[in-house]
PDB file of N, CA and C in Angstrom:
ATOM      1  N   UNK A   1     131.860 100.174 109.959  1.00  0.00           N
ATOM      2  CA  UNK A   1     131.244  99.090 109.216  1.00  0.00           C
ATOM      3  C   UNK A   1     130.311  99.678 108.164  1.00  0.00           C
ATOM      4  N   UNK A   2     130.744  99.292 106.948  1.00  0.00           N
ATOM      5  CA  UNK A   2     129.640  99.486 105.850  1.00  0.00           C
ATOM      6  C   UNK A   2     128.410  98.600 105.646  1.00  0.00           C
ATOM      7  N   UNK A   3     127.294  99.066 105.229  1.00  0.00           N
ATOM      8  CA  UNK A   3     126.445  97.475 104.859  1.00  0.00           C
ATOM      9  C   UNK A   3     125.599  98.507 103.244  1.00  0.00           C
ATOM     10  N   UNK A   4     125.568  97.979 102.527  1.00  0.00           N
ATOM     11  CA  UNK A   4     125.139  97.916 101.625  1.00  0.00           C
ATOM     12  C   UNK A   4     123.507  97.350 101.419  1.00  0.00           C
ATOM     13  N   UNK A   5     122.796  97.716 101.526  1.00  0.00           N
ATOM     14  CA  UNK A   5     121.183  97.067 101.170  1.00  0.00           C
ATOM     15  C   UNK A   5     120.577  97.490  99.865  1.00  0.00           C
ATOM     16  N   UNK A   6     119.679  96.603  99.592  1.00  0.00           N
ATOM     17  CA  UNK A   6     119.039  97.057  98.362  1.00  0.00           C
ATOM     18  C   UNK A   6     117.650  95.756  98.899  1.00  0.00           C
ATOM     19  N   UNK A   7     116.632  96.797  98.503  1.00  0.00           N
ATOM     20  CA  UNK A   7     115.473  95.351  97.966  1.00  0.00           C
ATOM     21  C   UNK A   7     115.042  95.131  96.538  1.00  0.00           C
ATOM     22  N   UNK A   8     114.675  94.206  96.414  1.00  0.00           N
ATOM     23  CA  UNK A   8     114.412  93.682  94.779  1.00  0.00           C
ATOM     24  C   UNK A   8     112.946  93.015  94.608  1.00  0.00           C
ATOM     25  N   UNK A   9     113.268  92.557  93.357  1.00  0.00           N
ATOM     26  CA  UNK A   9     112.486  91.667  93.226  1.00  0.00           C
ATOM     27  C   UNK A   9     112.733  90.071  91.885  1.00  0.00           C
ATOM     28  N   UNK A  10     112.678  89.262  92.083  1.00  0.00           N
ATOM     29  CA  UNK A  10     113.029  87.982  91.050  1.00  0.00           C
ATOM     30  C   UNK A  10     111.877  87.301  90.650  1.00  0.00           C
ATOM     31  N   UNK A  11     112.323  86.546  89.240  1.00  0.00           N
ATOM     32  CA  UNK A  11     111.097  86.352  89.130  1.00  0.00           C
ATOM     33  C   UNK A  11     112.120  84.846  88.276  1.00  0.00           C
ATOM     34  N   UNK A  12     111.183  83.390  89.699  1.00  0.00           N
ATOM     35  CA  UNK A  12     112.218  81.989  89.765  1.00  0.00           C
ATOM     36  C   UNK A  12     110.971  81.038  89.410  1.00  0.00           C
ATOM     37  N   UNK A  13     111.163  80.241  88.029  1.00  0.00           N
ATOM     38  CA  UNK A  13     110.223  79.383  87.296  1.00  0.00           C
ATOM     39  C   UNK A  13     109.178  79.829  87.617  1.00  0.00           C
ATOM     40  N   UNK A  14     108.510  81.150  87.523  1.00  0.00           N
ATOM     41  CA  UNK A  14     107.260  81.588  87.381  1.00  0.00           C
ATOM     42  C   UNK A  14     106.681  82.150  88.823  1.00  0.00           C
ATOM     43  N   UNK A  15     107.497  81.865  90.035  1.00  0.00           N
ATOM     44  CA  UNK A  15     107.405  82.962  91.654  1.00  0.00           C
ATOM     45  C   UNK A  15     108.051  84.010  91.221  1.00  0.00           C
ATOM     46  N   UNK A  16     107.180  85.078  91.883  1.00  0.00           N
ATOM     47  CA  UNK A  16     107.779  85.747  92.066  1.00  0.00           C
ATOM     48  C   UNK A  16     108.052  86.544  93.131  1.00  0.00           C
ATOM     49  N   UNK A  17     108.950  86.994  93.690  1.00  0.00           N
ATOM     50  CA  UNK A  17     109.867  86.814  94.785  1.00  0.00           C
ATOM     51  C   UNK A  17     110.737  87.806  95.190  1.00  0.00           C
ATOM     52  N   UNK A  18     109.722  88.534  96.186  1.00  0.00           N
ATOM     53  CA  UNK A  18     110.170  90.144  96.688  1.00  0.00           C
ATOM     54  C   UNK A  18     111.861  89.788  97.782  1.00  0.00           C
ATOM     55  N   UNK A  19     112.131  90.640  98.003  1.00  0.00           N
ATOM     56  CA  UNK A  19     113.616  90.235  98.674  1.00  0.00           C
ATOM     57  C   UNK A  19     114.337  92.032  99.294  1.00  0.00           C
ATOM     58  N   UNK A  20     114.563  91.466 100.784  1.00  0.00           N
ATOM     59  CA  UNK A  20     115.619  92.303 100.894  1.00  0.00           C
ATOM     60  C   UNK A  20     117.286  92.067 101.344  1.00  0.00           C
ATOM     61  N   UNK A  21     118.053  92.589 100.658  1.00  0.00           N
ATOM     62  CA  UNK A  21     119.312  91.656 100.848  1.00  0.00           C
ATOM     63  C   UNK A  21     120.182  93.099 101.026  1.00  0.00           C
ATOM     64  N   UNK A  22     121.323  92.474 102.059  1.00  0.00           N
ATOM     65  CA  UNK A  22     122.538  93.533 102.319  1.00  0.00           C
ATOM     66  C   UNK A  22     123.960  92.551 102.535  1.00  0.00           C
ATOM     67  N   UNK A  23     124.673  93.629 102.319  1.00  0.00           N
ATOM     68  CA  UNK A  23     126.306  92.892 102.261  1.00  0.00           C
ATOM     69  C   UNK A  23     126.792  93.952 103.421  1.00  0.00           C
ATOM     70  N   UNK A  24     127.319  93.600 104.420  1.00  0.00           N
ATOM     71  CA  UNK A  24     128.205  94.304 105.052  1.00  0.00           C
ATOM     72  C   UNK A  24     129.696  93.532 105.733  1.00  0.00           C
ATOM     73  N   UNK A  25     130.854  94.430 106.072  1.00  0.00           N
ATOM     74  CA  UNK A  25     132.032  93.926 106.491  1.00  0.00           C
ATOM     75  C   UNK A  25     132.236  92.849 107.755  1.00  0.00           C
ATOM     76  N   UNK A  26     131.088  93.175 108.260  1.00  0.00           N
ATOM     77  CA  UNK A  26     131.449  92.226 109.588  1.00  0.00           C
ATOM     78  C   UNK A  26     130.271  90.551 109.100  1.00  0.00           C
ATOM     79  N   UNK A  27     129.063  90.972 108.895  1.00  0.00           N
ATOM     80  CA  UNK A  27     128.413  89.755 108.232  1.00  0.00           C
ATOM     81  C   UNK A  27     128.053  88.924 106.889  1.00  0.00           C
ATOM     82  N   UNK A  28     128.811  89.928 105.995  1.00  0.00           N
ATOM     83  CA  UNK A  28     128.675  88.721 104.788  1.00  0.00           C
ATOM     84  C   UNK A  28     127.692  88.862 103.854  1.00  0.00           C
ATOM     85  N   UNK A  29     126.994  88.522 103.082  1.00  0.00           N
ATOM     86  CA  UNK A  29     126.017  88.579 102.151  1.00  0.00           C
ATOM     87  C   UNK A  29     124.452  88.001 103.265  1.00  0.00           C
ATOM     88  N   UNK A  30     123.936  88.725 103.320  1.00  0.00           N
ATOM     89  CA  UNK A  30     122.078  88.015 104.018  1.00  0.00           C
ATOM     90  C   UNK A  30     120.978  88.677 102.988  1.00  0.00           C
ATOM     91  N   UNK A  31     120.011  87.717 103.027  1.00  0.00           N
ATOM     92  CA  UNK A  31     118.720  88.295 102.566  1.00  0.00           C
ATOM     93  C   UNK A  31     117.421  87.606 102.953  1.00  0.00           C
ATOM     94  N   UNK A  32     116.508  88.494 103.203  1.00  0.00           N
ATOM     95  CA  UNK A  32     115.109  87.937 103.579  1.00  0.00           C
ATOM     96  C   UNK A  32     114.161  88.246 102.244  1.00  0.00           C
ATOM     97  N   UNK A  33     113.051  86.990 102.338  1.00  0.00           N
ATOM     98  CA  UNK A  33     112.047  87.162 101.611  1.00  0.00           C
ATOM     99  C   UNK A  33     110.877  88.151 101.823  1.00  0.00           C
ATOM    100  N   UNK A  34     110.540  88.703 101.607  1.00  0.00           N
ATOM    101  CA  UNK A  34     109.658  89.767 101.722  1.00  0.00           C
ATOM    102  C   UNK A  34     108.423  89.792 101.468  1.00  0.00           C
ATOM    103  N   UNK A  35     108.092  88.602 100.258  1.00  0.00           N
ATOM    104  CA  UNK A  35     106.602  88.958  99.614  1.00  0.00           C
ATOM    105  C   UNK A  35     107.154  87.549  98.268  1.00  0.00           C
ATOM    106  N   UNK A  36     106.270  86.639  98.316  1.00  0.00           N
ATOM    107  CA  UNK A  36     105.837  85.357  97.293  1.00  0.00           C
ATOM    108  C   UNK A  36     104.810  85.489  96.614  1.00  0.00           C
ATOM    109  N   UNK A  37     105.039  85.403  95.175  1.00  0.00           N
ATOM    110  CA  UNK A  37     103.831  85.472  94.581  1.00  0.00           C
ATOM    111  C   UNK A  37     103.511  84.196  93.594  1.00  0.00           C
ATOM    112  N   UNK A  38     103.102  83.325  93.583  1.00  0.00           N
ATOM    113  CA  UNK A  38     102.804  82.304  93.067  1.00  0.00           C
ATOM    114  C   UNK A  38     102.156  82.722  91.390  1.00  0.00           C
ATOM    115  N   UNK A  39     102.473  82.064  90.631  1.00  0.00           N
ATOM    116  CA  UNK A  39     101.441  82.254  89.301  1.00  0.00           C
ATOM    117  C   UNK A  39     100.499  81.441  88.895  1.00  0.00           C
ATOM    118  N   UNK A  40     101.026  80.242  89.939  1.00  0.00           N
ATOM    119  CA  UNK A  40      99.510  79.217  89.878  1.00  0.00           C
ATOM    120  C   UNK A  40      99.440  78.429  91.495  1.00  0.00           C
ATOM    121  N   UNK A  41      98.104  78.692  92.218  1.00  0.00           N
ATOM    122  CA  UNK A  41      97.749  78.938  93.377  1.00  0.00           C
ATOM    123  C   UNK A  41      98.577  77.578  93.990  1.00  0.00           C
ATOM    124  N   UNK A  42      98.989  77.819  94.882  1.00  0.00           N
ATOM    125  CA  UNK A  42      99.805  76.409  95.661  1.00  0.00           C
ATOM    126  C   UNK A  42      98.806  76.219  96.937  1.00  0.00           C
ATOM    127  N   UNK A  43      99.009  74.691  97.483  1.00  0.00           N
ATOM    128  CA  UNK A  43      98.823  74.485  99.011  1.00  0.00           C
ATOM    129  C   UNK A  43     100.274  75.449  99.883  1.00  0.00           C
ATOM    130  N   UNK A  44      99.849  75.112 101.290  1.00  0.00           N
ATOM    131  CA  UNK A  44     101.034  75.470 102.156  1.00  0.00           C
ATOM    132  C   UNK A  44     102.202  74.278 101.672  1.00  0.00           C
ATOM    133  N   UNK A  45     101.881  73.242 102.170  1.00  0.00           N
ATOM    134  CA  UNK A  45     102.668  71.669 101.743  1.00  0.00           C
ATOM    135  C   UNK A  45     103.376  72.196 100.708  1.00  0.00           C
ATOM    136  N   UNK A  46     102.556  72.377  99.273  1.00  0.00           N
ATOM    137  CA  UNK A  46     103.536  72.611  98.183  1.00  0.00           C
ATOM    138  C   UNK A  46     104.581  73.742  97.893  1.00  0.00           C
ATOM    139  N   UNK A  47     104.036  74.751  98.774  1.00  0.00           N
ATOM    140  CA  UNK A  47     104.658  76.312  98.804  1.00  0.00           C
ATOM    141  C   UNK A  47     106.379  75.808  99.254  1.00  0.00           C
ATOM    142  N   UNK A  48     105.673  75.002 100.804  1.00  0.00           N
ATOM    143  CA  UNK A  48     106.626  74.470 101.513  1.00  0.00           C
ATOM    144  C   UNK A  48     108.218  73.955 100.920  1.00  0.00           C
ATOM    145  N   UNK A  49     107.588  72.945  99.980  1.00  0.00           N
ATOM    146  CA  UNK A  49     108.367  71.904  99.215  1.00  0.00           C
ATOM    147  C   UNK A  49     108.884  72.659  98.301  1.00  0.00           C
ATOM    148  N   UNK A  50     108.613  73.603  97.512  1.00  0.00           N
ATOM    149  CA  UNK A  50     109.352  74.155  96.496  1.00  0.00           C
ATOM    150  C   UNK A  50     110.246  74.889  97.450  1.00  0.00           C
ATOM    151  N   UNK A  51     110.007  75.773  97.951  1.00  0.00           N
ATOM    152  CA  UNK A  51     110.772  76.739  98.535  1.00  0.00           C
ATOM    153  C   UNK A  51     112.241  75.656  99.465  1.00  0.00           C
ATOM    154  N   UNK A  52     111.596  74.571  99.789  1.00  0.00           N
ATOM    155  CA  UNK A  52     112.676  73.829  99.879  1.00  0.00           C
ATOM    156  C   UNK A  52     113.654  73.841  99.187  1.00  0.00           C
ATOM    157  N   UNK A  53     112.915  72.873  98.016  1.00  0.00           N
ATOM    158  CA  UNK A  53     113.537  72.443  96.993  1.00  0.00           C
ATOM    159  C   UNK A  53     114.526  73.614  96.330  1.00  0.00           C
ATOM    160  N   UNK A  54     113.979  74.460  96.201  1.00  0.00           N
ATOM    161  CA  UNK A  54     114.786  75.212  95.576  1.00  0.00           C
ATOM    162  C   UNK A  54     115.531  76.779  96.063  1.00  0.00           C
ATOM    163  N   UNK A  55     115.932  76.471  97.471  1.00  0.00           N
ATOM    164  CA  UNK A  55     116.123  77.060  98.118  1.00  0.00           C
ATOM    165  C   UNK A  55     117.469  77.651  97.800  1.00  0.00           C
ATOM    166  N   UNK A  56     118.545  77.014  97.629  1.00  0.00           N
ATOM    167  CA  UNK A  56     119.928  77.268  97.269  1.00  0.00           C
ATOM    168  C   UNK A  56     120.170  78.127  95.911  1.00  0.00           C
ATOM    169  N   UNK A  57     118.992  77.540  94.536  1.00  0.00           N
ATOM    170  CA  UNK A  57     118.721  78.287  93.537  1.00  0.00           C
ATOM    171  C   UNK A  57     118.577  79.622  93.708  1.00  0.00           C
ATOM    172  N   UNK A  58     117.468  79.763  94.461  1.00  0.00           N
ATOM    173  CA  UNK A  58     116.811  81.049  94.929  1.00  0.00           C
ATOM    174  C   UNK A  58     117.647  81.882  95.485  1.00  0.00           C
ATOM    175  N   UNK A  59     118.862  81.442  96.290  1.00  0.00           N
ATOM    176  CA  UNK A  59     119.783  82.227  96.807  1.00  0.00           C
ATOM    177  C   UNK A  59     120.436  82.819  95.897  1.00  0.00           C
ATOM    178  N   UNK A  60     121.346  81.903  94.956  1.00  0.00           N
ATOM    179  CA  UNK A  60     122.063  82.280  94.200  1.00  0.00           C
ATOM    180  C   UNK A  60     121.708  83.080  93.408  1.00  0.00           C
ATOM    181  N   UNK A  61     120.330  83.233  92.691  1.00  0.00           N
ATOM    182  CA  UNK A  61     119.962  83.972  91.807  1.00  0.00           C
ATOM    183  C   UNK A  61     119.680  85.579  92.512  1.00  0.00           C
ATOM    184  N   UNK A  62     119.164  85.623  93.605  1.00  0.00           N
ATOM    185  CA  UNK A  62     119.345  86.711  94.509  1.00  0.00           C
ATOM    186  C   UNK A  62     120.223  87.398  94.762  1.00  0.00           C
ATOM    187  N   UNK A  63     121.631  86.518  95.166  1.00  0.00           N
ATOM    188  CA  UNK A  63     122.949  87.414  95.555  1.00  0.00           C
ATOM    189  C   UNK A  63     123.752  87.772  94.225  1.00  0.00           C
ATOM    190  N   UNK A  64     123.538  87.223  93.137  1.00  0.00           N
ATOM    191  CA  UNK A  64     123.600  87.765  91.697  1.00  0.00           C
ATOM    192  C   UNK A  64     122.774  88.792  91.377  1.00  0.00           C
ATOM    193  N   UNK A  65     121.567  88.829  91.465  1.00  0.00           N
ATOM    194  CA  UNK A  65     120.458  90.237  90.903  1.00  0.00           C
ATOM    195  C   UNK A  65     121.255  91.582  92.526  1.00  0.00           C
ATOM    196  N   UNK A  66     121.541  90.907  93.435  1.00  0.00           N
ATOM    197  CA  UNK A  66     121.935  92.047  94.077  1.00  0.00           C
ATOM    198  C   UNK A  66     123.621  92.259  93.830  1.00  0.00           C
ATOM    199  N   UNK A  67     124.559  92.077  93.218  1.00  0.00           N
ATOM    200  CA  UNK A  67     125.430  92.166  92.714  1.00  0.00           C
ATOM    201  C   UNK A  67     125.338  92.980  91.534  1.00  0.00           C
ATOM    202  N   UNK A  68     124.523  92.682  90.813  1.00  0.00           N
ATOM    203  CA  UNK A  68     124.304  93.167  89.505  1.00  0.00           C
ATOM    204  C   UNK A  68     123.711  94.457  89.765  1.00  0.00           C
ATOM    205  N   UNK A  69     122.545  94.959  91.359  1.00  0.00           N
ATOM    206  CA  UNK A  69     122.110  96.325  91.588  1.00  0.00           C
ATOM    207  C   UNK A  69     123.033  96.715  91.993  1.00  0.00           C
ATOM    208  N   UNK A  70     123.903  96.628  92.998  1.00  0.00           N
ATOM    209  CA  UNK A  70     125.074  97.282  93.657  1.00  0.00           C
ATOM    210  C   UNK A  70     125.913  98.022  92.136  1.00  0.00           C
ATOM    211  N   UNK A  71     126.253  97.137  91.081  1.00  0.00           N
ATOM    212  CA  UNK A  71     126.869  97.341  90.168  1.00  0.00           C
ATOM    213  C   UNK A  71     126.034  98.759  89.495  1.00  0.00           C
ATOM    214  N   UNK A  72     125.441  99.232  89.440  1.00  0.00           N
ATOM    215  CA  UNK A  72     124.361  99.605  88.291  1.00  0.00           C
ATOM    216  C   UNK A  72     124.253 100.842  89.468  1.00  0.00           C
ATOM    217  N   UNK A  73     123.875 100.988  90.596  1.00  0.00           N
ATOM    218  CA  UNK A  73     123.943 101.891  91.593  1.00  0.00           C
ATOM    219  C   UNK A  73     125.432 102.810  91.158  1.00  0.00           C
ATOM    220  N   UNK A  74     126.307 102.066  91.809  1.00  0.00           N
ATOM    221  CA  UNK A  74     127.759 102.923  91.777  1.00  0.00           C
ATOM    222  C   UNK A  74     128.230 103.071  90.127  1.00  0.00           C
ATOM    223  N   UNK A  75     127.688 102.641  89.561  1.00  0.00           N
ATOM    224  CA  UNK A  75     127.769 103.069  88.178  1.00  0.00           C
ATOM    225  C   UNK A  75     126.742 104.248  87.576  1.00  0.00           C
ATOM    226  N   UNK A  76     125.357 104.351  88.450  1.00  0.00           N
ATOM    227  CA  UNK A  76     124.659 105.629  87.970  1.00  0.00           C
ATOM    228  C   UNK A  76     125.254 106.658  89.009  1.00  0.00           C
ATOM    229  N   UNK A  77     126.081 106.287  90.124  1.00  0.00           N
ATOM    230  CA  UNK A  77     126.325 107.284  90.788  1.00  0.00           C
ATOM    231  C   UNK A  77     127.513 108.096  90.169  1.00  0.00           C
ATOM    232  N   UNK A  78     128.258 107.533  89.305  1.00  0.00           N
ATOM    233  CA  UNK A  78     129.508 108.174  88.739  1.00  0.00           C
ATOM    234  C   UNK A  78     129.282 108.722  87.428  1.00  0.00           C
ATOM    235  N   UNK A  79     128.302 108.803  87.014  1.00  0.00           N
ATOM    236  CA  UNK A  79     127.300 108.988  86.049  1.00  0.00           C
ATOM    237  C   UNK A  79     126.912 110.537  86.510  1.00  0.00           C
ATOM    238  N   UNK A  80     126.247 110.122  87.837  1.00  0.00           N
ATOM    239  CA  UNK A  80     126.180 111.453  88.511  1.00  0.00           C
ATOM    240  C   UNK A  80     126.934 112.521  88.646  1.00  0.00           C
ATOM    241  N   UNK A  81     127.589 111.588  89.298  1.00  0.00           N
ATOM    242  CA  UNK A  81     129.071 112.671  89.635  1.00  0.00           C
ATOM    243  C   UNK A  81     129.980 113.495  88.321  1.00  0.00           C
ATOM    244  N   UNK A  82     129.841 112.778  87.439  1.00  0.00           N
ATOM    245  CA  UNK A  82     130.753 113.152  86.239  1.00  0.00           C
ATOM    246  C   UNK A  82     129.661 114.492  85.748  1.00  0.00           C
ATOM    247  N   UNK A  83     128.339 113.984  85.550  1.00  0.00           N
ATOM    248  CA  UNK A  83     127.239 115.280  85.085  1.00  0.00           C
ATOM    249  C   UNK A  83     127.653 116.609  85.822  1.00  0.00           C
ATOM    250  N   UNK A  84     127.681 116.143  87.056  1.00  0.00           N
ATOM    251  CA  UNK A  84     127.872 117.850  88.267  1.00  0.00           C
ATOM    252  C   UNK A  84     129.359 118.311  87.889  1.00  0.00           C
ATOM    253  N   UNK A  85     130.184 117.441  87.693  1.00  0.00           N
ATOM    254  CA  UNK A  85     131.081 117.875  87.531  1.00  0.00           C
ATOM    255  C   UNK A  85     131.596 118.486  85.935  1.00  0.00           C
ATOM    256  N   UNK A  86     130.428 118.157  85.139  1.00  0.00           N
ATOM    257  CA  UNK A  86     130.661 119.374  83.771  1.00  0.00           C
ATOM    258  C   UNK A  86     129.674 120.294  83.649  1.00  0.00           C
ATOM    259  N   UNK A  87     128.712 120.058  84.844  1.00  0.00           N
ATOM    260  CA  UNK A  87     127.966 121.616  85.325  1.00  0.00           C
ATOM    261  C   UNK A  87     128.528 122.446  85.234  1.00  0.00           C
ATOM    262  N   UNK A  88     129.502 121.915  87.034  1.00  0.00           N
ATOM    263  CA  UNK A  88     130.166 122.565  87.582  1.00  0.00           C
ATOM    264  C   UNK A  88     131.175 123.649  86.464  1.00  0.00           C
ATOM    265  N   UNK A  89     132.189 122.856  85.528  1.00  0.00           N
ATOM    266  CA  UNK A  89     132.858 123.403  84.835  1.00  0.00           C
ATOM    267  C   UNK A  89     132.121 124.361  83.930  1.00  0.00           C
ATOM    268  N   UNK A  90     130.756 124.100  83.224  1.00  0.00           N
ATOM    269  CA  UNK A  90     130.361 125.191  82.989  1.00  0.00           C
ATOM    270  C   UNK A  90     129.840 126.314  83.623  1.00  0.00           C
ATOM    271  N   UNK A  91     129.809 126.004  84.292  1.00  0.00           N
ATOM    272  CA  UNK A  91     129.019 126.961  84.960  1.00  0.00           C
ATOM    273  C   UNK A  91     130.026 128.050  85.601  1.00  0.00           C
ATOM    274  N   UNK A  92     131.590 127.688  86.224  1.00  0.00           N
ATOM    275  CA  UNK A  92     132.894 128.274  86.581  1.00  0.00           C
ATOM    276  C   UNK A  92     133.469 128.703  85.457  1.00  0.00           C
TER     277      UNK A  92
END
């Protein structure tokens, strides 16, 4: 089983919104919140209600920003790989 993790961070109508999210073969896409940062001070009640409210948003925009790191990862890694490998050739 592979799982893939990354943590992030988003930033949703002005929260901003630490996250750790992983994809693996047997469970699927998950992510937890990590850290909320409000830009203008909330009650609990209201924290509550947004995070409701916009709960499904918040997902989506999450499993996209972690799509988009996964992408950008295995793309600096071949990046990598291609560098060592015209080391390598110079250097042989």
């Amino acid at each position: 089983m592979e799982t893939t993790g990354i943590e992030g961070r988003i930033n949703y109508c002005g929260v901003i919104i630490d996250y750790s999210a992983a994809d693996d073969e047997d469970d699927g896409f998950y992510w937890a919140i990590t850290g909320v940062t409000f830009g203008q001070p909330m009650s609990c009640l209201d924290t509550a209600d947004f995070m409701r409210d916009h709960h499904d948003s918040i997902n989506e925009v999450v499993r996209q920003q972690f799509l988009a790191d996964v992408q950008q990862a295995k793309d600096d890694a071949a990046i990598d790989r291609w560098e060592l490998d015209q080391m390598a050739r110079k250097a042989g």
